[in-house]
Structure formats: structure tokens, C-alpha cells
C-alpha atoms as a PDB file:
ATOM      1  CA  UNK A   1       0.000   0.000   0.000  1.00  0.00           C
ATOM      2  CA  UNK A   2       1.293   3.415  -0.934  1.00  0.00           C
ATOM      3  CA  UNK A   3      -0.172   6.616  -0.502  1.00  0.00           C
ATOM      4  CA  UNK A   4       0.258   9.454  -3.588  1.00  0.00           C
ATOM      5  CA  UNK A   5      -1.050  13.018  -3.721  1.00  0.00           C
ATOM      6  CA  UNK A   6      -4.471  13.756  -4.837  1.00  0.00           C
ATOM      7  CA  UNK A   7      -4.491  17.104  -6.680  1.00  0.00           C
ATOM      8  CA  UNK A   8      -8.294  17.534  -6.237  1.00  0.00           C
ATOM      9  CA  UNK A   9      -7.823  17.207  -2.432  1.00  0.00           C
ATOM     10  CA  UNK A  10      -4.757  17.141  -0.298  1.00  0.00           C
ATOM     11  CA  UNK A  11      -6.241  16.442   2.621  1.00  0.00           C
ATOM     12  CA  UNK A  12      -7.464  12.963   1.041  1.00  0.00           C
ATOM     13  CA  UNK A  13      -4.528  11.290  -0.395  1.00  0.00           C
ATOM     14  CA  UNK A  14      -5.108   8.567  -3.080  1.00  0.00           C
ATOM     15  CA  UNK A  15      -4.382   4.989  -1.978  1.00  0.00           C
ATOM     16  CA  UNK A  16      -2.767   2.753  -4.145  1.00  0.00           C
ATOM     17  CA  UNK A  17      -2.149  -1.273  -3.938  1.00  0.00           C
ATOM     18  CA  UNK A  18       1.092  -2.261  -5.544  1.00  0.00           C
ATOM     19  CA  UNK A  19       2.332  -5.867  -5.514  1.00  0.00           C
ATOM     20  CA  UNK A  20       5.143  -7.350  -3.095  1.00  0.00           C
ATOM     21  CA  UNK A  21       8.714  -5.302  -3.887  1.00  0.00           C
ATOM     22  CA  UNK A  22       6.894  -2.870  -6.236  1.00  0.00           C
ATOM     23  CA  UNK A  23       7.393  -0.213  -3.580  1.00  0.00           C
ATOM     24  CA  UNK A  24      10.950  -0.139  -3.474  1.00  0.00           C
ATOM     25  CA  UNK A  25      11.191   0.646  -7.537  1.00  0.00           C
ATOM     26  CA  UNK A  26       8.171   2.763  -7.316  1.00  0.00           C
ATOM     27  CA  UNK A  27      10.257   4.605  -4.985  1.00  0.00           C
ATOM     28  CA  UNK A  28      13.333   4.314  -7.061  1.00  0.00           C
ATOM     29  CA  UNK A  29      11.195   5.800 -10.520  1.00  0.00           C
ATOM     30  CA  UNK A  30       9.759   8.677  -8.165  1.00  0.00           C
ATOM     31  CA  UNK A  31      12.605   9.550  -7.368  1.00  0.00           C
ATOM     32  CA  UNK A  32      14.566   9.671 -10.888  1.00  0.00           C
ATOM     33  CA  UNK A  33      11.712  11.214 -12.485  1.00  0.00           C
ATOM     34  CA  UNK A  34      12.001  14.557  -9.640  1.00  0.00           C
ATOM     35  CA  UNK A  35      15.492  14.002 -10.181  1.00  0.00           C
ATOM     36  CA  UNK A  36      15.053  14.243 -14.056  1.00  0.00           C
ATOM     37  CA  UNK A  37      12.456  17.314 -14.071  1.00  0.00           C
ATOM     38  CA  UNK A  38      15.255  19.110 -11.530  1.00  0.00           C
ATOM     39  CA  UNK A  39      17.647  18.605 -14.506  1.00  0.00           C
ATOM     40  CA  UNK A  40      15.582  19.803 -17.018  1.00  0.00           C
ATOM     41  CA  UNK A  41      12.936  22.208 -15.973  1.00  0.00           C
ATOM     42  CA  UNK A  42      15.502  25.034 -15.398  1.00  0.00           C
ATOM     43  CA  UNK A  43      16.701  24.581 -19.044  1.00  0.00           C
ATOM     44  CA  UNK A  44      12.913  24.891 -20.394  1.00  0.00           C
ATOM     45  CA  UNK A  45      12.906  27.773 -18.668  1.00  0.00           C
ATOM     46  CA  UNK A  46      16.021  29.222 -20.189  1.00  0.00           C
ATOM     47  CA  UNK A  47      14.680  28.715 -23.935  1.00  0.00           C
ATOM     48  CA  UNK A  48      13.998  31.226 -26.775  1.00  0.00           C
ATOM     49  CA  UNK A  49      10.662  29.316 -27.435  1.00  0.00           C
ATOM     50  CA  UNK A  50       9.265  29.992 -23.828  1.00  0.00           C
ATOM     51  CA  UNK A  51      10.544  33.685 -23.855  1.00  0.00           C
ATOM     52  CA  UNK A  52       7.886  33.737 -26.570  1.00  0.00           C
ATOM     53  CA  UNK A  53       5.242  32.586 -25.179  1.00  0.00           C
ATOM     54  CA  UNK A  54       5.814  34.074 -22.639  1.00  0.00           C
ATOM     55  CA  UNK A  55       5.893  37.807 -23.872  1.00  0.00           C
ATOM     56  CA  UNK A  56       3.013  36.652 -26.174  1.00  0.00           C
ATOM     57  CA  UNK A  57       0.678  36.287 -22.911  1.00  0.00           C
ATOM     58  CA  UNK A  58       1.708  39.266 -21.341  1.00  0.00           C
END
């Protein structure tokens, strides 16, 4: 049993059943894929093609 966020409300967090040993790589993804969008997020940031759209909203 693992617990996740529910967007909709925070207070209520989402159960979720995952099978003997799951948890541990479950874990492991979780924690490349924040790992990851640290990496890369700052970078989309940085680009010509969000400047645009960017300025366009503004």
C-alpha cells in the first residue's frame, strides 16, 4: 500500500495497492523522475521558445 497526492484534495490522499517489492522501484522511478524534471525544468525555462510565449501572454 502506498499513498500518492491527490491534486483535487490534499487532505485525502489517493491509496494505491502495488504488488510485493513494487514499492521499493516505485520509490526508485519517483525519485529519478524529480530528479530528471530538476535537470531539465531550469533549461525549459532558459529557452527562446518559452521567452515567446511568454511575452506573447503578457
Amino acid at each position: 500500500m502506498c499513498y500518492v497526492n491527490n491534486f483535487n484534495d490534499p487532505y485525502e490522499p489517493k491509496a494505491i495497492e502495488l504488488l510485493q517489492g513494487k514499492g521499493k522501484i516505485f520509490k526508485r522511478d519517483m525519485a529519478n523522475l524529480i530528479d530528471e524534471v530538476r535537470r531539465v525544468l531550469p533549461e525549459v525555462f532558459k529557452s527562446e521558445d518559452y521567452a515567446a510565449k511568454r511575452d506573447a501572454t503578457m
